[in-house]
Protein backbone atom coordinates (compact mmCIF):
# COMPACT_ATOMS: atom_id res chain seq x y z
CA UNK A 1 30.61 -81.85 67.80
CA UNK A 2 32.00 -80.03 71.11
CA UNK A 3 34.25 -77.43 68.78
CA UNK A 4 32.92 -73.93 68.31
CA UNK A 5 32.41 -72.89 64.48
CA UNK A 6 32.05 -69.13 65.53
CA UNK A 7 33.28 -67.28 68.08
CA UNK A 8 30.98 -67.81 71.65
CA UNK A 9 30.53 -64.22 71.39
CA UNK A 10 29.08 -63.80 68.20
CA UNK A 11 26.68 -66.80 68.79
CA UNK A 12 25.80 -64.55 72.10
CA UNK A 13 25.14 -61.53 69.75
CA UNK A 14 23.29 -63.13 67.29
CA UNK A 15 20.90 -65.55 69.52
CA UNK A 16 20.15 -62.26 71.34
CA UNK A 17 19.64 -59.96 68.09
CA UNK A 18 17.24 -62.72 66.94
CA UNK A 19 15.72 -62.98 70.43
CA UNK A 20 15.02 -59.52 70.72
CA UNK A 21 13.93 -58.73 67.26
CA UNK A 22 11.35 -61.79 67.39
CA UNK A 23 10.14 -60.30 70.98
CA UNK A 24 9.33 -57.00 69.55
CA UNK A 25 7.96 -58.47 66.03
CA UNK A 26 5.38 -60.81 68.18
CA UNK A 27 4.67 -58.17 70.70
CA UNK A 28 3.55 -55.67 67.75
CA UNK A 29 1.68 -58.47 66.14
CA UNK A 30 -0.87 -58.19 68.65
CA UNK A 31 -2.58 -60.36 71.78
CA UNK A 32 -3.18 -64.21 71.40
CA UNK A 33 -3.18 -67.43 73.31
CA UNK A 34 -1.09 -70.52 71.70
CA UNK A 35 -4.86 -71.90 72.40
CA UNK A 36 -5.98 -69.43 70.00
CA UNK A 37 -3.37 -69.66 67.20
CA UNK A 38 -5.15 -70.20 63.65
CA UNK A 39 -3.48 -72.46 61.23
CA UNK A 40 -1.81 -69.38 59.45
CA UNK A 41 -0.50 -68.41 63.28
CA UNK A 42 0.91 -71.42 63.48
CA UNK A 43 2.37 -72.20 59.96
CA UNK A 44 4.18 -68.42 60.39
CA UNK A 45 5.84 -69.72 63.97
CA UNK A 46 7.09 -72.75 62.41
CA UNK A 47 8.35 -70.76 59.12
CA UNK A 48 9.71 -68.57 61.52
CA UNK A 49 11.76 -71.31 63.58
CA UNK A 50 13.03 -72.55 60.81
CA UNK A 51 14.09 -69.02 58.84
CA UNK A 52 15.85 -67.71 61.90
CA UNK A 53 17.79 -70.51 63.05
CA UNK A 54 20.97 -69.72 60.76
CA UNK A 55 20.91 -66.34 61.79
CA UNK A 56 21.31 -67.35 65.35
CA UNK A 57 23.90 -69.97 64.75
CA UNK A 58 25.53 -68.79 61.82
CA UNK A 59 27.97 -71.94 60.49
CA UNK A 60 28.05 -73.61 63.92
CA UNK A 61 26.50 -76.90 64.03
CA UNK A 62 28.14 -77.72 67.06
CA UNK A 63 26.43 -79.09 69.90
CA UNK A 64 28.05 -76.37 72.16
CA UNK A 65 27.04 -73.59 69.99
CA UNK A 66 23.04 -74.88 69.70
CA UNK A 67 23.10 -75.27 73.55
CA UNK A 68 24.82 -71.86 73.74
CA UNK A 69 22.18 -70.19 71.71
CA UNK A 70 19.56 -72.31 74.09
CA UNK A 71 21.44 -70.88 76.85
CA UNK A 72 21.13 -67.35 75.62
CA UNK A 73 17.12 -67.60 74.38
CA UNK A 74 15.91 -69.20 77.77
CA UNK A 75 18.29 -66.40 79.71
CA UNK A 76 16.37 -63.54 77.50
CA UNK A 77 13.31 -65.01 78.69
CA UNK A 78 14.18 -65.26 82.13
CA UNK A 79 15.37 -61.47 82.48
CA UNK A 80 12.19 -60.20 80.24
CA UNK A 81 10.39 -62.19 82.86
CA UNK A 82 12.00 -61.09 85.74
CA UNK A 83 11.94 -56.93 84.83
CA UNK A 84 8.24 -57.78 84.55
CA UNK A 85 7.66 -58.52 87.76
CA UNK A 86 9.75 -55.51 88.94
CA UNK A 87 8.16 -53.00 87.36
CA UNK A 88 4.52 -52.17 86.34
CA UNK A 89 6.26 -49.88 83.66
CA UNK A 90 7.86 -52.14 81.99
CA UNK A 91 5.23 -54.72 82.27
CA UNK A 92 3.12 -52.61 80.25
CA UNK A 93 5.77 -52.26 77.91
CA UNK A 94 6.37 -55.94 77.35
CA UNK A 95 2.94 -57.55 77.48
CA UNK A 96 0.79 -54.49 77.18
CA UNK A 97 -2.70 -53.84 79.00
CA UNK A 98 -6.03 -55.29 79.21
CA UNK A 99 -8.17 -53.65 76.94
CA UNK A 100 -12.22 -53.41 76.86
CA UNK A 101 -13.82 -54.55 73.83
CA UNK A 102 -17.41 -54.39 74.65
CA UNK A 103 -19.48 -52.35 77.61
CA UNK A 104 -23.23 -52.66 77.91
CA UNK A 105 -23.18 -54.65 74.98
CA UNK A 106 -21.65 -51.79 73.10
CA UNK A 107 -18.17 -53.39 70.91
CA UNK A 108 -15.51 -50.86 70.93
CA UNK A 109 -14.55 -52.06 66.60
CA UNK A 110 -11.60 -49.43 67.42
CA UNK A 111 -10.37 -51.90 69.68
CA UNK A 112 -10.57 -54.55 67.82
CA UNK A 113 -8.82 -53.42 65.00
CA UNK A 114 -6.35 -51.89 66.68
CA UNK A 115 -5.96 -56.18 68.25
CA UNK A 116 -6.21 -57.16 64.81
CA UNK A 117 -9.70 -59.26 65.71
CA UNK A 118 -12.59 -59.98 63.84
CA UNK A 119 -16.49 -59.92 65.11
CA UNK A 120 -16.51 -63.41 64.71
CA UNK A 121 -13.82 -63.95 67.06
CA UNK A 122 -15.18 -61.75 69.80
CA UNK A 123 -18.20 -63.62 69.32
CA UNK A 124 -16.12 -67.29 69.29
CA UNK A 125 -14.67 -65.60 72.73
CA UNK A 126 -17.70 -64.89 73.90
CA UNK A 127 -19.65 -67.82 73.38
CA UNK A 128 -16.68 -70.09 75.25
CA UNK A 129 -17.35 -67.77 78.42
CA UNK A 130 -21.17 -68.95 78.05
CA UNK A 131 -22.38 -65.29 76.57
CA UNK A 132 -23.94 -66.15 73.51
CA UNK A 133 -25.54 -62.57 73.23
CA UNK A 134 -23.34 -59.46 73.21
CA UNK A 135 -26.01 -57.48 74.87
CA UNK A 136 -25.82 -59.71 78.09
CA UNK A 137 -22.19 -58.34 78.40
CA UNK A 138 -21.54 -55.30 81.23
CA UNK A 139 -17.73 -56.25 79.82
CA UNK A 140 -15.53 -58.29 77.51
CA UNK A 141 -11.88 -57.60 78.31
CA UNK A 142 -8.62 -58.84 75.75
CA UNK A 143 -6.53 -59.38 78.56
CA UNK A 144 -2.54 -59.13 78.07
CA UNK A 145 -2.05 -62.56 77.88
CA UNK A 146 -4.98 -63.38 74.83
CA UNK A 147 -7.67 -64.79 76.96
CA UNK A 148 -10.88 -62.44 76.67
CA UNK A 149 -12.94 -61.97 80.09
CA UNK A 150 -16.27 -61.54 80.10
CA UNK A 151 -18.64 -59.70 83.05
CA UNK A 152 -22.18 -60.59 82.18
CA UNK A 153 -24.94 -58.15 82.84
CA UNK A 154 -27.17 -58.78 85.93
CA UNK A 155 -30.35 -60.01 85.31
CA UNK A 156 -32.25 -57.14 86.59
């Protein structure tokens, strides 16, 4: 239980490979809220969890080397974290930028391809911001963290 399998270094290496790797695969995979995970989202995290966790741990099943790899994960997180709020660069680097979707009631399908979202999500967005016509938006914005934000038109 408390003896080390693999080297602490290599447990270092690989929780941080894996970290790293999954960061980048998730970032390229586009904007959504755990709110606004699908089934299939979901299913693919858990498949994930589960495919990874050798890599990271290799033939320790020590309780050291899980908490070590814990360790290492929630320290990748905290220095992601913590360059993001340093820089604006690298903010946009690791979480992106708001984008618009729809102005005047005009959708930008460009944009939502490039997001990897449907109409009918836009819509689904839309409708739990209380717009349940996409020409009363002035804007819909996919902002960096999933959430779409809508400005509705005045009523003129």
């Amino acid at each position: 239980m408390w003896t080390l399998a693999e080297p602490w270094w290599e447990l270092l290496l690989r929780g941080s490979l894996v970290y790293l790797v999954l960061f980048l695969l998730f970032r390229l995979s586009g904007k959504r809220q755990a709110g606004q995970m699908t089934p299939f989202d979901l299913l693919l995290l858990l498949i994930i969890s589960n495919a990874v966790q050798n890599a990271m741990i290799g033939e320790d099943t020590s309780l050291v080397g899980g908490l070590l790899v814990a360790v290492v994960l929630i320290a990748w997180n905290q220095l992601l974290g913590w360059l993001s709020s340093r820089s604006q660069r690298i903010e946009d680097l690791l979480e992106g930028r708001p984008v618009v979707l729809v102005h005047n009631g005009h959708v930008f399908e460009d944009e939502l391809k490039r997001n990897r979202m449907s109409i009918e999500e836009l819509r689904g967005a839309l409708r739990s911001e209380g717009c349940f016509d996409l020409n009363d938006v002035a804007f819909a914005i996919l902002e960096t963290s999933g959430h779409v934000s809508v400005k509705m038109r005045s009523a003129a």
